[in-house]
C-alpha atoms as a PDB file:
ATOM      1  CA  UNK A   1      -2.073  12.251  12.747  1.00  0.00           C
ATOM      2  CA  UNK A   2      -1.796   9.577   9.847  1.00  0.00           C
ATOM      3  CA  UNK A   3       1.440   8.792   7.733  1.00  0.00           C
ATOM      4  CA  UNK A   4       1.062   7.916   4.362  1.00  0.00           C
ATOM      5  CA  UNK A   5       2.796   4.944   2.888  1.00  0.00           C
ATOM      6  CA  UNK A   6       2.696   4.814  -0.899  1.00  0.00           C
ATOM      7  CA  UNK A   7       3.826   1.591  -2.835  1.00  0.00           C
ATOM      8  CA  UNK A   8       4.239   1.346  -6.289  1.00  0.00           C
ATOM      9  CA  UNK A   9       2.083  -1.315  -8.229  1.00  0.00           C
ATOM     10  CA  UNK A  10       3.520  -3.559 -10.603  1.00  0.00           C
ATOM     11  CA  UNK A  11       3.285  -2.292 -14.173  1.00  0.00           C
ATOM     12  CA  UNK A  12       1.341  -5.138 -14.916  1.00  0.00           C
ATOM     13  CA  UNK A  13      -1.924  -4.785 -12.369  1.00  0.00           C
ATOM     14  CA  UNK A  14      -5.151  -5.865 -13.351  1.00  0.00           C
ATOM     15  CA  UNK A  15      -4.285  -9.088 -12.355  1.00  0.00           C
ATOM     16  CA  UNK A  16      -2.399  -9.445  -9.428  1.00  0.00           C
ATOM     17  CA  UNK A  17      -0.738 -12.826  -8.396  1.00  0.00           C
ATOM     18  CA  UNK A  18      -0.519 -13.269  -4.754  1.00  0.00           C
ATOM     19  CA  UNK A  19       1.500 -16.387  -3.641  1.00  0.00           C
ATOM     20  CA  UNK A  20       3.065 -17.420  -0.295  1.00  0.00           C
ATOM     21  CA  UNK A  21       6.325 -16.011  -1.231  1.00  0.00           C
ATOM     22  CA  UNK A  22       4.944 -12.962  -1.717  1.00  0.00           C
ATOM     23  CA  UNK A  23       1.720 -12.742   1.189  1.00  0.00           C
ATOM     24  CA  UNK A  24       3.675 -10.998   3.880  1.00  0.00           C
ATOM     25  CA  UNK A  25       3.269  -7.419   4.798  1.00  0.00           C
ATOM     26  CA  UNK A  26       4.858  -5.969   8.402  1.00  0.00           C
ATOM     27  CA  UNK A  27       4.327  -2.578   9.877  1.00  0.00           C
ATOM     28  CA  UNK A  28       6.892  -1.789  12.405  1.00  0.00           C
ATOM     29  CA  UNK A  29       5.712   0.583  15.122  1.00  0.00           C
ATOM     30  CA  UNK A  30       8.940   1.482  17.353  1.00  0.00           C
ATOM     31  CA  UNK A  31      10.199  -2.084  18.070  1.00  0.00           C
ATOM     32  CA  UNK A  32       7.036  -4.045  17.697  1.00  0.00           C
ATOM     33  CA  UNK A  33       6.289  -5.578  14.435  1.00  0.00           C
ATOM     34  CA  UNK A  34       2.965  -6.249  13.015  1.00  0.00           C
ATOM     35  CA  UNK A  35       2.968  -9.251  10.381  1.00  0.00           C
ATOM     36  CA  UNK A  36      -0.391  -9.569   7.659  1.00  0.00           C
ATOM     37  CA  UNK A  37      -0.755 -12.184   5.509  1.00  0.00           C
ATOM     38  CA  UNK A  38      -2.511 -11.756   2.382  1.00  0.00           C
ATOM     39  CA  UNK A  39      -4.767 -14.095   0.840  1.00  0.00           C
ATOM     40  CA  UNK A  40      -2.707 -16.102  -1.747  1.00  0.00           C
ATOM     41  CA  UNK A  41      -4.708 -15.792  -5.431  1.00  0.00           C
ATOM     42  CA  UNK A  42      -5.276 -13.387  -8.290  1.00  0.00           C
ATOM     43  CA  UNK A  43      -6.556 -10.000  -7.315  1.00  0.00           C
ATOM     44  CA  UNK A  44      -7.943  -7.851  -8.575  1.00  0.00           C
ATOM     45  CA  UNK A  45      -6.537  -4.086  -7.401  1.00  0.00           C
ATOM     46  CA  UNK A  46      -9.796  -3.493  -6.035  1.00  0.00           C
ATOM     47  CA  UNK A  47      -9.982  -7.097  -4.081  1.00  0.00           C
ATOM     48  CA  UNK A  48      -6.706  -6.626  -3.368  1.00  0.00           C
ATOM     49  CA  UNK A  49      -8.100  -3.379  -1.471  1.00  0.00           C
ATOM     50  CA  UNK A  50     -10.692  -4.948  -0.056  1.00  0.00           C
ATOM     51  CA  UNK A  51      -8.738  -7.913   1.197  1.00  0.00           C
ATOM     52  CA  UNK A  52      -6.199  -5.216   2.954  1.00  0.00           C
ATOM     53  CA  UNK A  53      -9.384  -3.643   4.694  1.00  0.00           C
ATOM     54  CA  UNK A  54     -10.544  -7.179   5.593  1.00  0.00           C
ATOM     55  CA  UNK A  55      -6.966  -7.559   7.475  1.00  0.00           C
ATOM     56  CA  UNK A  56      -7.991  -4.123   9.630  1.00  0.00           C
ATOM     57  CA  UNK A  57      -5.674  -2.086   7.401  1.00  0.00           C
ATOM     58  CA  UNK A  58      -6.778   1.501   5.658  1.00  0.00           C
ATOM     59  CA  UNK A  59      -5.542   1.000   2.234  1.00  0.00           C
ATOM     60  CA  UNK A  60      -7.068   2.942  -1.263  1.00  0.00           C
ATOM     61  CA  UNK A  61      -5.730   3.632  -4.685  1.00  0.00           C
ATOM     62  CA  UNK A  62      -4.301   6.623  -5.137  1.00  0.00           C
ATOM     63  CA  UNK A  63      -2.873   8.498  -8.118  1.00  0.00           C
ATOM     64  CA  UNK A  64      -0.315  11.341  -8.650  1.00  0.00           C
ATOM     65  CA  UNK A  65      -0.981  13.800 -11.041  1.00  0.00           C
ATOM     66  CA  UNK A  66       2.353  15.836 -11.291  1.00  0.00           C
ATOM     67  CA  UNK A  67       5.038  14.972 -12.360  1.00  0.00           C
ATOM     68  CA  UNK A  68       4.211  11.204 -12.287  1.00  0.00           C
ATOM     69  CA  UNK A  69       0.712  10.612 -13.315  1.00  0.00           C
ATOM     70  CA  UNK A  70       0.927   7.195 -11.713  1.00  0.00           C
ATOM     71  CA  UNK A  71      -1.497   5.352  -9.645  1.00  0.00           C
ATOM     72  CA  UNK A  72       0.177   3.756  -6.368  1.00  0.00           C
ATOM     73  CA  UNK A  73      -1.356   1.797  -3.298  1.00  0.00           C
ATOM     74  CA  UNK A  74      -1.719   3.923  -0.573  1.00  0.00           C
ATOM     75  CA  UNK A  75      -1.573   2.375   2.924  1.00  0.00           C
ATOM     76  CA  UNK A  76      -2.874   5.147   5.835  1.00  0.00           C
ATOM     77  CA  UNK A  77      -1.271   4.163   9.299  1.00  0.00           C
ATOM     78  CA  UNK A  78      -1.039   6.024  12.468  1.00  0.00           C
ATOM     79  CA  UNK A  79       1.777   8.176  12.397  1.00  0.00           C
ATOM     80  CA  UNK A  80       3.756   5.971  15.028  1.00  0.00           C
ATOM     81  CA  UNK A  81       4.394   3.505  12.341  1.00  0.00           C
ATOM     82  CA  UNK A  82       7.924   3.605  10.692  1.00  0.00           C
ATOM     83  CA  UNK A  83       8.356   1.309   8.208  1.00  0.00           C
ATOM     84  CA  UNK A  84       6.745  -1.607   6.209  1.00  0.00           C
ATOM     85  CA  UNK A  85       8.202  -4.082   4.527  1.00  0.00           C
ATOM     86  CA  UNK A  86       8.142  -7.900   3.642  1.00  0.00           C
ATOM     87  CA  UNK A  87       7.453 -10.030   0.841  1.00  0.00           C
ATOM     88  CA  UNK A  88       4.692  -8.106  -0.709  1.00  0.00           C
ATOM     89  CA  UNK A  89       6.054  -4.520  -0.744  1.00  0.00           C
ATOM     90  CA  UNK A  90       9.101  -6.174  -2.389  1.00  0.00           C
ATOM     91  CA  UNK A  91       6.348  -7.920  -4.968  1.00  0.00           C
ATOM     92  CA  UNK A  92       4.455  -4.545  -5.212  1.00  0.00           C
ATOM     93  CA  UNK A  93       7.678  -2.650  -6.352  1.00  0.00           C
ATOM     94  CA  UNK A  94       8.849  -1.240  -3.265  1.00  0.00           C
ATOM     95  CA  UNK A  95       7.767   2.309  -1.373  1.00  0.00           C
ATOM     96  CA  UNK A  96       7.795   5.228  -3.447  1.00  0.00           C
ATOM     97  CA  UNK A  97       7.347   7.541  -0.625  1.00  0.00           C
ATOM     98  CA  UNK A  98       6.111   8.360   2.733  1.00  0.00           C
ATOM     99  CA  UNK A  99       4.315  11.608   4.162  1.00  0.00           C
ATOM    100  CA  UNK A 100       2.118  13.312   6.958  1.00  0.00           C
ATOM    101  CA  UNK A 101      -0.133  14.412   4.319  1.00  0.00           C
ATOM    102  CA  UNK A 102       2.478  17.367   3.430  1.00  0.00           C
ATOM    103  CA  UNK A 103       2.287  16.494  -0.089  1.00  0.00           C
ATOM    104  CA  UNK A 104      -0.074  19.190  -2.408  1.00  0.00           C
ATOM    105  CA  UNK A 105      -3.127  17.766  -2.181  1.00  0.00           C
ATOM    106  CA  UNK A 106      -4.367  18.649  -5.795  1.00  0.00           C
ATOM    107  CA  UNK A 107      -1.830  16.496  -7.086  1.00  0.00           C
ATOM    108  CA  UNK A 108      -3.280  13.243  -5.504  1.00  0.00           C
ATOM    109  CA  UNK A 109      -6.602  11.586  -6.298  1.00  0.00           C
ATOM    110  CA  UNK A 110      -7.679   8.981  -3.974  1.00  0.00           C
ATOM    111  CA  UNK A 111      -9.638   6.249  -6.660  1.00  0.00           C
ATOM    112  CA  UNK A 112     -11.789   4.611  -4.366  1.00  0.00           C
ATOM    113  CA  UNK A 113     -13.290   4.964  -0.998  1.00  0.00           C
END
């Protein structure tokens, strides 16, 4: 089973800067912790997909139709995973929400595959 982690984006996003205060991503799966480091630069959102996918995670755009109508970075981890955190999900604007997959699935659009 997966667990969705959706992160806001910054409301200014079509170009993204990533620095080294604000490169670190961790996933922590009971009490192990996973640290990424993203590649410092501008991205793009869809480099700054790519460059997730590059680091072995499964990340996409997504978008919520109701009642937001806001697009949000989706990260898809295995449901062991209980938390993220770190430099860049403070950068990114935090976690909206997580789920199981529980939420209605006509009110999310995945953007990209």
């Amino acid at each position: 089973m997966m667990k969705r982690f959706w992160l806001h984006l910054p409301d200014k996003n079509d170009s993204l800067e990533i620095t080294t205060s604000n490169n670190k991503l961790s996933l922590f799966e009971s009490s192990n912790e996973k640290v990424y480091t993203i590649e410092t630069g501008k991205h793009s959102l869809n480099k700054l997909i790519d460059d997730l996918v590059k680091n072995g995670l499964n990340a996409k755009i997504g978008e919520i139709k109701a009642p937001k109508n806001k697009k949000l970075l989706v990260l898809f981890l295995d449901n062991s995973y209980t938390n993220i955190s770190g430099s860049f999900v403070t950068f990114m604007g935090g976690i909206e929400s997580i789920d199981t997959g529980d939420r209605q699935d006509d009110h999310i659009i995945i953007l990209n595959n």
